[in-house]
Protein backbone atom coordinates (compact mmCIF):
# COMPACT_ATOMS: atom_id res chain seq x y z
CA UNK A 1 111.30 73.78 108.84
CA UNK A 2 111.42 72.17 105.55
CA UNK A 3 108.09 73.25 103.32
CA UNK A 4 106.72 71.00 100.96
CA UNK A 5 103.35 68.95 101.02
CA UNK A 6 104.38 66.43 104.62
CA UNK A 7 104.92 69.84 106.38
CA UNK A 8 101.79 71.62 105.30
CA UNK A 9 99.18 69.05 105.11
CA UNK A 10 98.13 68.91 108.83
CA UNK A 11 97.46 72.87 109.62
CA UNK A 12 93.81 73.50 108.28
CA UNK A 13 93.87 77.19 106.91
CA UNK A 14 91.17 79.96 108.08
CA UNK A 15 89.38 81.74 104.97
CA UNK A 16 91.39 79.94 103.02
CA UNK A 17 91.53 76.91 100.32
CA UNK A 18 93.55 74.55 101.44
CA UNK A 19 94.38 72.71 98.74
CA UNK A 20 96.03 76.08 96.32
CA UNK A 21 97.72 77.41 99.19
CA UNK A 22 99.56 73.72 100.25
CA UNK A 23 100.62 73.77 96.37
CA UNK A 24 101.86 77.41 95.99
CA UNK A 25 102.22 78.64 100.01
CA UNK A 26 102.78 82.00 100.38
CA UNK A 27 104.34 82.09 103.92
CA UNK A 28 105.59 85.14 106.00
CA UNK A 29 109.00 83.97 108.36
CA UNK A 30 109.84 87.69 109.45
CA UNK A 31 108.31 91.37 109.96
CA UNK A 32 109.54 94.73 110.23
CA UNK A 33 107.99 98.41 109.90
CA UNK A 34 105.80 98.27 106.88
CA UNK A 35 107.18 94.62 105.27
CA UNK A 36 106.61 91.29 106.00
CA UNK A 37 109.17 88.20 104.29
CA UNK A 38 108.64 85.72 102.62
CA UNK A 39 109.52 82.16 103.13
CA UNK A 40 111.94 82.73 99.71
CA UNK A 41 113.24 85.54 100.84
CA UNK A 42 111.43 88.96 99.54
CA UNK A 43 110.45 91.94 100.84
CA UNK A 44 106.53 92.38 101.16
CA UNK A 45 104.81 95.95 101.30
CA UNK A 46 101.93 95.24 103.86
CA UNK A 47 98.99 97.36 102.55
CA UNK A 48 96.59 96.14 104.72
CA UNK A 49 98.57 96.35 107.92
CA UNK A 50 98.09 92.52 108.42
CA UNK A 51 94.89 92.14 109.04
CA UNK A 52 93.49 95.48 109.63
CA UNK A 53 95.68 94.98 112.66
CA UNK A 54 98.98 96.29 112.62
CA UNK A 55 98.49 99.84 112.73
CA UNK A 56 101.82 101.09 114.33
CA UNK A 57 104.10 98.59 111.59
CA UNK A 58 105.20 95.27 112.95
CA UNK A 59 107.33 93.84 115.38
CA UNK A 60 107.74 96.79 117.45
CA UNK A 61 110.20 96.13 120.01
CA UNK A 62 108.39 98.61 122.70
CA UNK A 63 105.39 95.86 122.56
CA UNK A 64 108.19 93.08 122.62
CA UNK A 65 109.83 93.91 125.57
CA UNK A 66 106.13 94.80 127.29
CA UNK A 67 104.99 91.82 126.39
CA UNK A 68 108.34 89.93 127.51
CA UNK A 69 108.75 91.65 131.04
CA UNK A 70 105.22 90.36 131.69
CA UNK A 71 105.50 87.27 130.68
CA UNK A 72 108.42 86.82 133.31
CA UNK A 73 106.55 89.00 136.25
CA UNK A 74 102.98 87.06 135.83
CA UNK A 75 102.45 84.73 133.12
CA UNK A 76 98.43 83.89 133.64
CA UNK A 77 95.86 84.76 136.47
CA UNK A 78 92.62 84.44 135.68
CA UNK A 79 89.98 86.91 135.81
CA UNK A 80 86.90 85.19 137.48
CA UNK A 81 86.85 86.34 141.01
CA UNK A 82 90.93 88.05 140.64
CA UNK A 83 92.60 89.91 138.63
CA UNK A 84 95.69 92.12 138.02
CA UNK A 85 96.46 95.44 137.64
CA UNK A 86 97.38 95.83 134.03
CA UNK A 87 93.97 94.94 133.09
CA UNK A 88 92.00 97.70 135.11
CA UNK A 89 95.02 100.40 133.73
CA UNK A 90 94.21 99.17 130.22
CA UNK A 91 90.54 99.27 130.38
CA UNK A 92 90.76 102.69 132.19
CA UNK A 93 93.23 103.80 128.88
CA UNK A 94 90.67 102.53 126.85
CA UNK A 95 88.17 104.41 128.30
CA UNK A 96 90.11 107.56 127.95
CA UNK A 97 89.60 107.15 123.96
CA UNK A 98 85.67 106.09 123.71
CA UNK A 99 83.10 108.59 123.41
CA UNK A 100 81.58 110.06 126.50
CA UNK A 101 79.53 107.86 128.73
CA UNK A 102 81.37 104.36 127.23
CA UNK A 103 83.67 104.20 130.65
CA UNK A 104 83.50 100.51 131.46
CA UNK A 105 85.31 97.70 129.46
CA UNK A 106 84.84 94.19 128.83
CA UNK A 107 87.78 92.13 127.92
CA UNK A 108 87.55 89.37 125.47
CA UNK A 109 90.38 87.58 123.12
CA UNK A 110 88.74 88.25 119.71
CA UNK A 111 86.68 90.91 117.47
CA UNK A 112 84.27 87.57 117.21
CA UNK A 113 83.95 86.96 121.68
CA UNK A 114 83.17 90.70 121.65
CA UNK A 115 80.34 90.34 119.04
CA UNK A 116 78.80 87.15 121.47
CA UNK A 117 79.81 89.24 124.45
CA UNK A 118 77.82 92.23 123.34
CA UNK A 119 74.53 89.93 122.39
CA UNK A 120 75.09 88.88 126.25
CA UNK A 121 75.08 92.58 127.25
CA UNK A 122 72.43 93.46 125.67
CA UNK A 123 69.99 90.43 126.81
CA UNK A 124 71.01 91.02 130.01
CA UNK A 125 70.62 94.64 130.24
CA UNK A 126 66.88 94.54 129.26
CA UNK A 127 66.47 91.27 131.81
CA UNK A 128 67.46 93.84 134.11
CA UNK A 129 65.02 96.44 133.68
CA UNK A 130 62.61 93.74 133.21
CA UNK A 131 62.07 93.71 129.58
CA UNK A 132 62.76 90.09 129.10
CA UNK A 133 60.63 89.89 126.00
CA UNK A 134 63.70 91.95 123.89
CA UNK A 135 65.18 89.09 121.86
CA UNK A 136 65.44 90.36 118.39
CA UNK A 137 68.35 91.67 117.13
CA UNK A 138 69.58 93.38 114.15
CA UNK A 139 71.93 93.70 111.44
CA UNK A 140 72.45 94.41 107.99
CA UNK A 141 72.88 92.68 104.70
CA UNK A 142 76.50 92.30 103.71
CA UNK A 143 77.18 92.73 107.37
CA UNK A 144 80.78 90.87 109.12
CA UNK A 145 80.63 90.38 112.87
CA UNK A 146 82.97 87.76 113.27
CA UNK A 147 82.63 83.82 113.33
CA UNK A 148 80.94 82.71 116.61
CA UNK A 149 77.78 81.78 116.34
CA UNK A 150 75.90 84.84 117.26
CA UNK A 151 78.30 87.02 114.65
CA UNK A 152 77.61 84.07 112.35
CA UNK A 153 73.69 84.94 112.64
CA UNK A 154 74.37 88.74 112.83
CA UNK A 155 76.43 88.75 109.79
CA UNK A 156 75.15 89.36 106.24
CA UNK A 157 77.14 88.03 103.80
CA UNK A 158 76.21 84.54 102.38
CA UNK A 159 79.35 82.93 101.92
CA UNK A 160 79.89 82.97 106.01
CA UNK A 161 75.97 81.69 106.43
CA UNK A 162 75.04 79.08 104.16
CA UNK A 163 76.87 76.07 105.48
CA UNK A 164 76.16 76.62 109.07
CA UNK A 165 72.27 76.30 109.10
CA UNK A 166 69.37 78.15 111.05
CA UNK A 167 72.00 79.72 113.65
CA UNK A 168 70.23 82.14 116.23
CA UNK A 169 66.50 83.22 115.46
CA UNK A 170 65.04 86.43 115.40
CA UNK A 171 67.48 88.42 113.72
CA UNK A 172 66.42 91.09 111.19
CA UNK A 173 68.63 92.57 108.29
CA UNK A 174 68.21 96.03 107.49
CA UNK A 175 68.99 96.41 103.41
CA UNK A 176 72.80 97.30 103.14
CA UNK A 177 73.74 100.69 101.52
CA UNK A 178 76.04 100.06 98.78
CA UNK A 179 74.07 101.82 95.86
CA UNK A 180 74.66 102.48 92.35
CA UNK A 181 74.06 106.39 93.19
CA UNK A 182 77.32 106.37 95.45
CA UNK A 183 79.66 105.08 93.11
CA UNK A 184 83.40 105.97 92.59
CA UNK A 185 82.25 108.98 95.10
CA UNK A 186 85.44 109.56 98.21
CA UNK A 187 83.37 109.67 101.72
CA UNK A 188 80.16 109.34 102.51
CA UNK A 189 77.49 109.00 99.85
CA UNK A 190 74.52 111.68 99.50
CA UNK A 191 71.83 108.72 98.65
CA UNK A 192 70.43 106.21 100.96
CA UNK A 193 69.60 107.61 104.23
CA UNK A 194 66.33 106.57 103.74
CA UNK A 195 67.79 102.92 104.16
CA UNK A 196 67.77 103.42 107.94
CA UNK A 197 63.98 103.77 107.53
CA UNK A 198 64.20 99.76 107.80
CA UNK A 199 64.85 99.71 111.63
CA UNK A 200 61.42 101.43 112.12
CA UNK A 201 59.51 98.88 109.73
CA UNK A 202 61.25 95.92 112.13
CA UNK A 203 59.97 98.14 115.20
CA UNK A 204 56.36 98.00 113.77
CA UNK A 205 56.80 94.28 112.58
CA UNK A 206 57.78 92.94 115.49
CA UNK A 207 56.60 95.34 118.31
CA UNK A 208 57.85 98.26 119.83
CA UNK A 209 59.35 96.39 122.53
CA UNK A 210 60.70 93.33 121.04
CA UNK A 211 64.28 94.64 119.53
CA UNK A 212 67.19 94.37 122.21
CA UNK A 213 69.95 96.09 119.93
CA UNK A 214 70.63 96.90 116.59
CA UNK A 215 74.72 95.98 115.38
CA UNK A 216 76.07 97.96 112.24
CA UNK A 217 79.89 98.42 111.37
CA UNK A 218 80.17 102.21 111.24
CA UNK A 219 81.92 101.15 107.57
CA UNK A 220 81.50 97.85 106.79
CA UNK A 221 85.04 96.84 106.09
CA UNK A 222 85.44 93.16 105.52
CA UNK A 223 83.08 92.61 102.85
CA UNK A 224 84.44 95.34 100.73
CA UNK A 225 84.29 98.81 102.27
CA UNK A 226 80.78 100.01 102.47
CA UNK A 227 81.05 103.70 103.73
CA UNK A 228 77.64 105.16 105.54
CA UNK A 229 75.29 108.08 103.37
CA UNK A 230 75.25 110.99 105.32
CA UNK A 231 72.50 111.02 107.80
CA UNK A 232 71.84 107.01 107.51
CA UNK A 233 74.08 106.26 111.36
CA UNK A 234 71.74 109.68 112.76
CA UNK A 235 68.46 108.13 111.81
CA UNK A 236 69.88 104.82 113.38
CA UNK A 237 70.45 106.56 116.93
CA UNK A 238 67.36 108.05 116.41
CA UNK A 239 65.09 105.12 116.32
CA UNK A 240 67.40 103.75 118.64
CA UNK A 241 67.01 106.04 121.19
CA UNK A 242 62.97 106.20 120.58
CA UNK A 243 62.64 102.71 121.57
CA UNK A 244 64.28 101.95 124.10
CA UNK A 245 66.76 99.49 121.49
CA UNK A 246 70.28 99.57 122.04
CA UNK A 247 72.95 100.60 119.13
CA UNK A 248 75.99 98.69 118.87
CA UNK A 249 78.64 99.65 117.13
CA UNK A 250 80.97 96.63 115.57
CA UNK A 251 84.63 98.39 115.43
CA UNK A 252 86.78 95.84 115.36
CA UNK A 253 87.79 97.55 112.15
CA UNK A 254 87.43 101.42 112.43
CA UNK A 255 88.84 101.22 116.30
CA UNK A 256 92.00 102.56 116.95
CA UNK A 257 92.20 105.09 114.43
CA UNK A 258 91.69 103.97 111.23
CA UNK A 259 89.22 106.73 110.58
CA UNK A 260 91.63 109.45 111.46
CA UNK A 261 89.45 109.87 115.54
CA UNK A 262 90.25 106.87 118.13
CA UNK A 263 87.19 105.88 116.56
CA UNK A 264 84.44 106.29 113.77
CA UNK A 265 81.65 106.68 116.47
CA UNK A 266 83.91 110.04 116.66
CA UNK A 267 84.04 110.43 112.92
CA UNK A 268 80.63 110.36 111.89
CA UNK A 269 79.60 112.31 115.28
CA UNK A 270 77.27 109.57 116.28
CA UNK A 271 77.51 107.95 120.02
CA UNK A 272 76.15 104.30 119.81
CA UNK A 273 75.68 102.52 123.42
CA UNK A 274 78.06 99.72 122.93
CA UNK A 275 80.98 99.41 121.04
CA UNK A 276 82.93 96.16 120.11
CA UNK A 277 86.84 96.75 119.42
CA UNK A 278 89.68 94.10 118.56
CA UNK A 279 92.60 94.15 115.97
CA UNK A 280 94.47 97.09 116.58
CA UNK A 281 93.95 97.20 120.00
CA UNK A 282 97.06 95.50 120.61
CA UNK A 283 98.61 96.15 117.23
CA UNK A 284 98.00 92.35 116.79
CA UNK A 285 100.91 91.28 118.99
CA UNK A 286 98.76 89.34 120.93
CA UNK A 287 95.10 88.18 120.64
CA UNK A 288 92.53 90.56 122.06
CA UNK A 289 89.04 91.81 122.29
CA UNK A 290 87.09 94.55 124.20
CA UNK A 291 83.65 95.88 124.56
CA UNK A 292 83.05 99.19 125.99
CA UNK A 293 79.57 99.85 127.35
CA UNK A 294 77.52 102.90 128.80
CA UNK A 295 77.67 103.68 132.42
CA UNK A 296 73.77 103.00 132.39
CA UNK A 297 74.11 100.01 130.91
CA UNK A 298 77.12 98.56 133.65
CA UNK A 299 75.41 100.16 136.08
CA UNK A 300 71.87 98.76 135.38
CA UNK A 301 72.93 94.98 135.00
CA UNK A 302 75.16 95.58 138.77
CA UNK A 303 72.71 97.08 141.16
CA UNK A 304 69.37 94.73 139.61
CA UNK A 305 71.96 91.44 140.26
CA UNK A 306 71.50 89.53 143.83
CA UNK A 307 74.22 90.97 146.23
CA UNK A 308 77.80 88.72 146.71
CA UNK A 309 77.08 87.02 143.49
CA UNK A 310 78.38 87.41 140.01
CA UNK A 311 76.18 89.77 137.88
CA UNK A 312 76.99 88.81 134.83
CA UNK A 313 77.65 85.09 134.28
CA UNK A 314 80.15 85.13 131.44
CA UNK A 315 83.79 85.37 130.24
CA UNK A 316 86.83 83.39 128.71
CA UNK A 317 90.00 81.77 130.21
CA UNK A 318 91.58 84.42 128.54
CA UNK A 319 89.81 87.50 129.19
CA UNK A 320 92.22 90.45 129.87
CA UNK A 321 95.24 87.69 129.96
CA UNK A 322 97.90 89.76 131.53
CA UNK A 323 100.25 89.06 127.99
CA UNK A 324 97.44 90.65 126.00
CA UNK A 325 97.18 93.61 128.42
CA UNK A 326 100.83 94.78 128.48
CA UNK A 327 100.40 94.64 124.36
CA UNK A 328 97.58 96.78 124.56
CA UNK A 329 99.29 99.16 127.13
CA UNK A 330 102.76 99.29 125.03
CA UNK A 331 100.59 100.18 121.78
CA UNK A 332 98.10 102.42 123.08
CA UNK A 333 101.30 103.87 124.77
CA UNK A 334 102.98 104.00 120.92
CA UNK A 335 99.70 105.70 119.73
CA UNK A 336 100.32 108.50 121.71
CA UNK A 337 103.82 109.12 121.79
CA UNK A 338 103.61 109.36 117.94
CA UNK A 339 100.55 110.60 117.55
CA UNK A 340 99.56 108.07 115.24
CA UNK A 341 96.11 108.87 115.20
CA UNK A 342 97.02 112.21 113.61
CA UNK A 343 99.60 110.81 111.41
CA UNK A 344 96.53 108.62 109.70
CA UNK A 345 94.11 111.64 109.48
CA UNK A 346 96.42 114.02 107.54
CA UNK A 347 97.54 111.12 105.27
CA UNK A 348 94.19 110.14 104.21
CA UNK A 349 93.34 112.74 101.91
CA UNK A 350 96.76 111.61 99.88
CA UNK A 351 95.56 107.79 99.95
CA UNK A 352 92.55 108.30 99.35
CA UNK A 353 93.07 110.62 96.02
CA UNK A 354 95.69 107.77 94.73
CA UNK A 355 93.07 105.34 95.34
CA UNK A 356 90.23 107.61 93.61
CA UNK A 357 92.70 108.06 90.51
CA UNK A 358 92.63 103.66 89.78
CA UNK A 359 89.13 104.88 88.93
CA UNK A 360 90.45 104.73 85.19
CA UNK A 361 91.12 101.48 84.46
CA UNK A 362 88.70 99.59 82.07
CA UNK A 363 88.19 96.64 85.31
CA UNK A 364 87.68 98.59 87.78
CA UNK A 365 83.90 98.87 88.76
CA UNK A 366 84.27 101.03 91.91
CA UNK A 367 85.95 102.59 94.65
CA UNK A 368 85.15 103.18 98.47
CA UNK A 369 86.99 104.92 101.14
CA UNK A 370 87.30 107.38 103.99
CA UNK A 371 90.16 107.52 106.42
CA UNK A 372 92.93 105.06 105.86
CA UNK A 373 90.66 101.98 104.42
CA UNK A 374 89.57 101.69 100.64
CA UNK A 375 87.76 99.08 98.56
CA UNK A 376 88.47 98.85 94.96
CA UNK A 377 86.60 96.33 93.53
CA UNK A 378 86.98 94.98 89.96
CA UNK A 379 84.18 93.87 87.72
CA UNK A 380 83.99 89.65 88.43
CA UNK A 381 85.03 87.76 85.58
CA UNK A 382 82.77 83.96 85.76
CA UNK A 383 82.40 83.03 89.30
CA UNK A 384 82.46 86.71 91.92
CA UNK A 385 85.29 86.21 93.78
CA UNK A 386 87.40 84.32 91.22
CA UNK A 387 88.89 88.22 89.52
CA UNK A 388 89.91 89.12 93.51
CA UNK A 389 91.61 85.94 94.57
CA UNK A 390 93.96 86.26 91.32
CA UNK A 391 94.64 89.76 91.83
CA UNK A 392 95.51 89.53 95.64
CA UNK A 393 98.13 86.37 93.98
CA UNK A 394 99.40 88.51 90.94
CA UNK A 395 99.99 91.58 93.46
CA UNK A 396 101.58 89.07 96.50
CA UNK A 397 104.10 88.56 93.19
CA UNK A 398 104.57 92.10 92.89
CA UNK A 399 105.36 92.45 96.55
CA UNK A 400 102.18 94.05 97.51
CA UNK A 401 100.15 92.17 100.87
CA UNK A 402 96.49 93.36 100.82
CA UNK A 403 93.35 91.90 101.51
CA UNK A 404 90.53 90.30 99.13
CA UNK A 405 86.42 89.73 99.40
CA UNK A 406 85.05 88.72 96.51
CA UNK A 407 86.20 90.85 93.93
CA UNK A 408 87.21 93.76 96.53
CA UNK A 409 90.30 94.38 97.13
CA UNK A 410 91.07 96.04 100.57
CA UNK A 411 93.72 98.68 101.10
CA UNK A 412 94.47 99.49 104.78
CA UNK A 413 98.02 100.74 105.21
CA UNK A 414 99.73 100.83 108.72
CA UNK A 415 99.65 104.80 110.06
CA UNK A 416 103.31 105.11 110.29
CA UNK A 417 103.11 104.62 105.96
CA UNK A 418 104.34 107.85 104.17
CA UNK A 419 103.42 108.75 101.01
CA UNK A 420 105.73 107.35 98.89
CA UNK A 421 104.14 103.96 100.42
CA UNK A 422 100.88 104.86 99.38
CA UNK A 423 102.58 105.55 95.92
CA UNK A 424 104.32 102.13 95.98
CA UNK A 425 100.82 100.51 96.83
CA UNK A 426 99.00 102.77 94.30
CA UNK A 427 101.53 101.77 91.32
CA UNK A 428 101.15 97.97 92.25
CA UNK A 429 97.78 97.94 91.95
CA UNK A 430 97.49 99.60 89.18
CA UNK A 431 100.37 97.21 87.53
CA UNK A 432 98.48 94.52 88.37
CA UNK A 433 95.13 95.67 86.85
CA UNK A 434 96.32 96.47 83.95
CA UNK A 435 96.17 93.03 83.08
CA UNK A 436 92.59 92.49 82.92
């Protein structure tokens, strides 16, 4: 295809502005490993393994040829009222890695459909035990749970709100816990606990059985790597648990090992009742979502449901598309084999230190991180947000991919990265910041 303005003017860009990008594209035509390439021709360290997706390194032929064979066995069947076998051996896979008591799966096509699929869940759950009047939900400021509209409503950040107007009512926003006290500190901060405190101020607000579920990213990733204080995800459960409110956890980011455990539930020791997975679930060869409930919960929203009906009126075309589940089996397959998960845990401590040490440089304001994610976010020069978008372009010149929010730039290297890749994507950054 020939690029110039013609061929790009029609495609309207995600996240994105439209009218930069169509000037100066920045387009990817091939992937391998730990690169991408460029429409020009150069090689592309991805340091934020796409989008927090590609966890194994792209175009991995195992998925390919998964992914092919099923393609030419059985292309589509749907899942309302049939089915096909790849999708009960994925979810029971899936199972296998969630925390104790999360042994049934939802499929979905998106980290966003599992957000709006969880909200379902959880209405319909307290329907069930006849607690209709549980319609309040919560989340946190500076919160990301996807684009649909009940993410959209859940989600804390203003930049995704403010054009969209009233949304859902009767959601709450706990206070986020990105505080001064924590700063340029590896892990999980030793102030703010007391932030969780929030959650039992809604419960008296509102009532003590009002709240249906409470949705927090175990780290909230996309707007800029906020890492938990110790004890803030315990006190959660707790109040949780003492109400009868469910906890969701939203990782769409953390799943799948980015923590250094299948997931950060597992990290932090803290079981939540729900948990929402995407991204790396199929190393992003093909679109998919999940949601992985409690046994109780399942179980609860079956039995109370009239007998040779549906219980649970809800799902996509697309829901556990057989494509989508022989990706998910090849990588979850590729996990194993290699033991990725325990690759990214004994790397961490090396990426996170050569994150730590950009802690130096006169623009950098601060730096997050635990497992393989980090924020390092630059003090905003005019407009926040204008500092980040120029870095992510003067690093996509150096050959570095990452992510931006604001003035937050993500690092989130595949787990098959070594540590002369984290050097490489250390050395960029630091290259490029030098220039502020």
């Amino acid at each position: 295809m020939e690029i110039n303005s013609q061929t790009l003017e029609r495609h309207w860009l995600p996240f994105s502005d439209n009218r930069s990008f169509k000037r100066e594209p920045r387009l990817f035509v091939r992937a391998e490993g730990m690169y991408y390439w460029s429409h020009d021709g150069r090689k592309i360290l991805d340091g934020s393994s796409g989008l927090f997706t590609s966890a194994a390194g792209h175009c991995r032929p195992e998925i390919a040829t998964a992914v092919g064979e099923q393609l030419r066995t059985l292309d589509f069947t749907s899942s309302f009222m049939r089915s096909h076998p790849g999708a009960f051996e994925l979810a029971n896979q899936v199972a296998a890695l969630t925390p104790t008591g999360l042994d049934h799966v939802f499929f979905c096509n998106s980290g966003s459909e599992a957000i709006d699929t969880a909200i379902k869940i959880a209405f319909a759950y307290h329907l069930a035990r006849n607690e209709s009047q549980r319609t309040y939900l919560v989340s946190r400021e500076r919160a990301y749970h996807g684009v649909n509209i009940g993410g959209t409503a859940l989600s804390g950040i203003v930049k995704n709100r403010e054009a969209f107007g009233a949304l859902m009512p009767g959601v709450l926003h706990l206070r986020h816990t990105l505080l001064p006290a924590n700063r340029n500190k590896p892990g999980m901060g030793d102030v703010g606990a007391d932030l969780a405190e929030d959650l039992q101020r809604f419960v008296q607000l509102v009532g003590e059985k009002r709240i249906a579920a409470v949705f927090v990213e175990p780290i909230a990733g996309s707007t800029g790597v906020i890492v938990p204080p110790t004890g803030y995800l315990e006190r959660i459960r707790e109040i949780c648990t003492r109400y009868g409110i469910l906890l969701v956890f939203d990782e769409v980011i953390c799943g799948f090992g980015r923590t250094g455990e299948a997931f950060a539930a597992q990290s932090f020791g803290v079981t939540p009742d729900i948990i929402t997975m995407a991204k790396a679930l199929t190393n992003g060869a093909q679109p998919m979502g999940a949601v992985a409930v409690h046994t109780t919960i399942y179980q609860q929203i079956v039995n109370s449901a009239t007998q040779n009906a549906p219980e649970f009126f809800h799902g996509y075309t697309y829901s556990a598309h057989p494509a989508a589940c022989a990706a998910g089996l090849a990588t979850l397959e590729i996990y194993r084999k290699e033991d990725l998960f325990h690759q990214a845990r004994a790397l961490s401590a090396y990426f996170q230190d050569a994150m730590f040490d950009l802690q130096d440089l006169p623009v950098v304001a601060d730096i997050r991180g635990y497992g393989l994610l980090a924020g390092v976010e630059v003090k905003p020069a005019g407009t926040p947000g204008t500092r980040g978008t120029d870095l992510q372009g003067k690093l996509f010149e150096r050959g570095l991919h990452i992510k931006t929010t604001a003035d937050v730039a993500i690092v989130a290297p595949p787990f098959i990265a070594t540590r002369s890749d984290v050097d490489t994507i250390a050395a960029t950054l630091r290259d490029a910041l030098r220039e502020y």
